[in-house]
Structures are given as C-alpha cells and as structure tokens.
PDB file of N, CA and C in Angstrom:
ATOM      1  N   UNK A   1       0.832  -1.186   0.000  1.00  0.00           N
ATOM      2  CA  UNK A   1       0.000   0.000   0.000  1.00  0.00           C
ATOM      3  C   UNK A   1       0.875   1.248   0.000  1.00  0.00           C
ATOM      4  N   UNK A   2       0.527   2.605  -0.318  1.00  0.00           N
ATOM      5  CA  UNK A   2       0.749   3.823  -0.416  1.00  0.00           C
ATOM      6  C   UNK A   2       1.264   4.315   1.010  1.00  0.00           C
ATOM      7  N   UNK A   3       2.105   5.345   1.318  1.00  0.00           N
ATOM      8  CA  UNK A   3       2.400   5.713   1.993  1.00  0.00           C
ATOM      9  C   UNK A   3       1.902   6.864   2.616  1.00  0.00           C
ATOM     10  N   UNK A   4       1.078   6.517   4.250  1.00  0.00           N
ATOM     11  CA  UNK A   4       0.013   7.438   4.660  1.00  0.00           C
ATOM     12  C   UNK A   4       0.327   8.507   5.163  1.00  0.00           C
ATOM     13  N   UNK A   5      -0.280   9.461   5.514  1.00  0.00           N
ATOM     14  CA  UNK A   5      -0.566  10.966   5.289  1.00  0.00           C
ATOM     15  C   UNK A   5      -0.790  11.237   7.293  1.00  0.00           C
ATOM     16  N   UNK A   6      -0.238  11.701   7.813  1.00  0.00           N
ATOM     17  CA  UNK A   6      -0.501  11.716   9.399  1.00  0.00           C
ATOM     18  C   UNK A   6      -0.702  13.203   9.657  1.00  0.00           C
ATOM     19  N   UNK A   7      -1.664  13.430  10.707  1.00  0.00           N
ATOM     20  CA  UNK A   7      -1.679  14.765  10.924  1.00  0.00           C
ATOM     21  C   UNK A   7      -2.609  15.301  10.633  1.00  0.00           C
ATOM     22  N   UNK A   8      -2.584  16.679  10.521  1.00  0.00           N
ATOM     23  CA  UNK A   8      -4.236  17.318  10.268  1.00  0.00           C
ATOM     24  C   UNK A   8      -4.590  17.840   9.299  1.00  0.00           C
ATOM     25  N   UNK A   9      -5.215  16.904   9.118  1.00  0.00           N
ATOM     26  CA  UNK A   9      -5.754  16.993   7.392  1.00  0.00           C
ATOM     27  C   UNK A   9      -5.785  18.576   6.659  1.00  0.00           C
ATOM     28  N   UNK A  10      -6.574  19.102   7.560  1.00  0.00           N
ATOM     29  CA  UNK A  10      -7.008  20.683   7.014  1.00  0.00           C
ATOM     30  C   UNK A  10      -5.838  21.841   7.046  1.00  0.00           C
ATOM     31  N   UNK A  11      -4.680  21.474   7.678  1.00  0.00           N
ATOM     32  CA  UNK A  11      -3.775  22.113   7.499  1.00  0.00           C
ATOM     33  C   UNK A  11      -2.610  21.768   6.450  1.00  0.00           C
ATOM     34  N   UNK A  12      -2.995  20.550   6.062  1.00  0.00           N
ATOM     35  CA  UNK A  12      -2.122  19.806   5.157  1.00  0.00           C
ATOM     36  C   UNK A  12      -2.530  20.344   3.382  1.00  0.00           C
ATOM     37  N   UNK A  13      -3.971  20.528   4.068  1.00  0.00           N
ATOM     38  CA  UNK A  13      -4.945  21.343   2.771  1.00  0.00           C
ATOM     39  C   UNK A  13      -4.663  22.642   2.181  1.00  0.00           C
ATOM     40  N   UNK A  14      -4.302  23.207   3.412  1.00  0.00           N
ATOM     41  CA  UNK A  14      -4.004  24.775   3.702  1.00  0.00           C
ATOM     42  C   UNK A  14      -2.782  25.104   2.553  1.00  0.00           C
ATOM     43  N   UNK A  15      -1.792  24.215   3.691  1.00  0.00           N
ATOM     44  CA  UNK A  15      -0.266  24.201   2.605  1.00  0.00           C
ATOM     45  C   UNK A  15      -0.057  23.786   0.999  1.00  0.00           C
ATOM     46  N   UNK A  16      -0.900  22.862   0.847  1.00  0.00           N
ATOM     47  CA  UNK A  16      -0.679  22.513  -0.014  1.00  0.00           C
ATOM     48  C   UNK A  16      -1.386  23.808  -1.510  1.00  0.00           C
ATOM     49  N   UNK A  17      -2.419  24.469  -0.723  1.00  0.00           N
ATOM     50  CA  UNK A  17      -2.829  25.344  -1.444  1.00  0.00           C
ATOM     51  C   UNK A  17      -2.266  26.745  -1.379  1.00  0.00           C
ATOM     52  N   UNK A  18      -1.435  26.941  -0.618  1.00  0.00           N
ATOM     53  CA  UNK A  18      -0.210  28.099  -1.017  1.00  0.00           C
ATOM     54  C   UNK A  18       0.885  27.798  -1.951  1.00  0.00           C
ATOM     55  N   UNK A  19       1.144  26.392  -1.992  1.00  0.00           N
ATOM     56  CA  UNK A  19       2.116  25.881  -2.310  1.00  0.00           C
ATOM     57  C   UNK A  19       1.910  25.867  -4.009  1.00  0.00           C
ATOM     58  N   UNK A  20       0.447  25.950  -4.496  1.00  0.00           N
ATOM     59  CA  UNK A  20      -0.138  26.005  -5.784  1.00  0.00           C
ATOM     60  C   UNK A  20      -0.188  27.263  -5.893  1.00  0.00           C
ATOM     61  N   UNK A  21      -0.674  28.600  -5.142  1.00  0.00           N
ATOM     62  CA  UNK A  21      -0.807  29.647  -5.455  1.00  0.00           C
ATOM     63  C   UNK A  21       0.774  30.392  -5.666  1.00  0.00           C
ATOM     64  N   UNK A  22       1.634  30.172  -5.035  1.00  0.00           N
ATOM     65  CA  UNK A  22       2.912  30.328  -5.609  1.00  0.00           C
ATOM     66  C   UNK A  22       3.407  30.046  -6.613  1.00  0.00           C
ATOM     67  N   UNK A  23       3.273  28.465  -6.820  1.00  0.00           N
ATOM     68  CA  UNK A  23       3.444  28.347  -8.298  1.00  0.00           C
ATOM     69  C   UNK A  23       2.721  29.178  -9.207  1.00  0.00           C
ATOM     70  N   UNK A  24       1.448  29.136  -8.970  1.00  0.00           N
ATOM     71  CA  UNK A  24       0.964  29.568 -10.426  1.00  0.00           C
ATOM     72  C   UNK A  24       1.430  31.211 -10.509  1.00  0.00           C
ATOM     73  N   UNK A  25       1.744  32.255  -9.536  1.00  0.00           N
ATOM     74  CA  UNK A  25       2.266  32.821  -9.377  1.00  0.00           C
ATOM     75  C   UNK A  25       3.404  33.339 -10.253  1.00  0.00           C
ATOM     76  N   UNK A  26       4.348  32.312 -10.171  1.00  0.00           N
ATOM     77  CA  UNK A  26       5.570  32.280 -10.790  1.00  0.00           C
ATOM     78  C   UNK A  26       5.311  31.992 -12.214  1.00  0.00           C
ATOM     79  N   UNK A  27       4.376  30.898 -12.414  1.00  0.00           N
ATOM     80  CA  UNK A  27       4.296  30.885 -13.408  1.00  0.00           C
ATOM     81  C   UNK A  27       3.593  31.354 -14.603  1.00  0.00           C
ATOM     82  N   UNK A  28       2.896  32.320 -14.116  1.00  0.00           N
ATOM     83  CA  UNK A  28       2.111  33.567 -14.921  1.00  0.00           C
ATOM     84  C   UNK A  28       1.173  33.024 -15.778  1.00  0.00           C
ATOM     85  N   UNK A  29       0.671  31.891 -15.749  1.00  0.00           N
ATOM     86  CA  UNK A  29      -0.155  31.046 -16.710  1.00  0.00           C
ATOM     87  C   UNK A  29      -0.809  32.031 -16.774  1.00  0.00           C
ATOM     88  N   UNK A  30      -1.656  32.214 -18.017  1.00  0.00           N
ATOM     89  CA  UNK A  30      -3.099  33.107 -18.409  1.00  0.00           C
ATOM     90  C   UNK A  30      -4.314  31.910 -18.282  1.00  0.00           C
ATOM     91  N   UNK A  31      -5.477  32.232 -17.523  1.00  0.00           N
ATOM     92  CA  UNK A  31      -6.464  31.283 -17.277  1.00  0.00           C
ATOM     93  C   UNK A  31      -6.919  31.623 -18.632  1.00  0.00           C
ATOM     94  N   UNK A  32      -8.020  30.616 -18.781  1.00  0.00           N
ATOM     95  CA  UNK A  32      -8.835  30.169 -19.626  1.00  0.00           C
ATOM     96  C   UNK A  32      -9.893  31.300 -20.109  1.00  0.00           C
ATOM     97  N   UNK A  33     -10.405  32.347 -18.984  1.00  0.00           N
ATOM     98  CA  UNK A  33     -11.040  33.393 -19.958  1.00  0.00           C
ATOM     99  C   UNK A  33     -10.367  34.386 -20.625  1.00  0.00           C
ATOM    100  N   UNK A  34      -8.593  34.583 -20.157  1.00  0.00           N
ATOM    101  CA  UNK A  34      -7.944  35.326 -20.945  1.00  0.00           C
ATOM    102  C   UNK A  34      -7.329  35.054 -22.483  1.00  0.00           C
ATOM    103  N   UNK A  35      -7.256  33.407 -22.084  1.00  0.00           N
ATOM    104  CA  UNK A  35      -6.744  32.584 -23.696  1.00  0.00           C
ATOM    105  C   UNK A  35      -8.099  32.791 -24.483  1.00  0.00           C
ATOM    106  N   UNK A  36      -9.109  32.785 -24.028  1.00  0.00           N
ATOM    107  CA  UNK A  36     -10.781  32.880 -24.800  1.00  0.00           C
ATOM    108  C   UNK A  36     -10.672  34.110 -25.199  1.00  0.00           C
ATOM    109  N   UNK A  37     -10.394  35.457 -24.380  1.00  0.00           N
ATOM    110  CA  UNK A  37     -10.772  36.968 -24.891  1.00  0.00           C
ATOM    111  C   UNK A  37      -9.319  37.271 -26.300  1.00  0.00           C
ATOM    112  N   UNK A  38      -8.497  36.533 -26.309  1.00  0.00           N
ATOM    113  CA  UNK A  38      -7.740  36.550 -26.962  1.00  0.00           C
ATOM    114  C   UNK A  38      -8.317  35.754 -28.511  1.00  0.00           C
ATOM    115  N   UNK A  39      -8.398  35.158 -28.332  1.00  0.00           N
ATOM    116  CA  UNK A  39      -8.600  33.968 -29.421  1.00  0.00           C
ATOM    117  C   UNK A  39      -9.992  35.423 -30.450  1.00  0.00           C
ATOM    118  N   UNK A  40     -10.483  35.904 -29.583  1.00  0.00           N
ATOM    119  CA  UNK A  40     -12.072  36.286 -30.010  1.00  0.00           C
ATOM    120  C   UNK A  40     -11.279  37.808 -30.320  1.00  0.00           C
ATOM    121  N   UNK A  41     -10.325  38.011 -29.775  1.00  0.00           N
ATOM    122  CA  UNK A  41      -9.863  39.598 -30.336  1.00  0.00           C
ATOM    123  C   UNK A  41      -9.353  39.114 -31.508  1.00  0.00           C
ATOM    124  N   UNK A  42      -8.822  38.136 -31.917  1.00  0.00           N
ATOM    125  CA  UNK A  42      -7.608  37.759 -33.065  1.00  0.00           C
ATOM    126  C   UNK A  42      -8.658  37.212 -34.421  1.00  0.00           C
ATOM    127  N   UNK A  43     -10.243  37.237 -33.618  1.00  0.00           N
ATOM    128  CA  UNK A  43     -10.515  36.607 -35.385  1.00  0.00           C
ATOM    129  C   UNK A  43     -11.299  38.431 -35.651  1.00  0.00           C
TER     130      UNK A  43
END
C-alpha cells in the first residue's frame, strides 16, 4: 500500500494550497477566460 498521510488533514490542505498559489504565481499562466478573450480579439 501507499504511503500514509498523518496529521491534520485541514492544514495539510491549507499548505498545499499556497504551495499552488505560488506556483501559479511564478508561473504567470493566463487562465482560460484570458486565452478565450484573446482567441475572439484575433478573429
């Protein structure tokens, strides 16, 4: 089996969701309604 997860769940939640907002951060992705307003300016 997988190797389990100890501790408190909701803080494990917490981190892990800064840990995404940093990335995406860094990584400047453009969401999905900005790739859409683009696509619709370009035709």
């Amino acid at each position: 089996m997988g190797k389990q997860k100890k501790g408190n769940a909701n803080a494990q939640r917490n981190n892990n969701a800064k840990k995404m907002e940093e990335r995406s951060k860094a990584a400047d992705i453009p969401s999905y309604a900005d790739s859409e307003a683009k696509k619709m300016q370009s035709e």
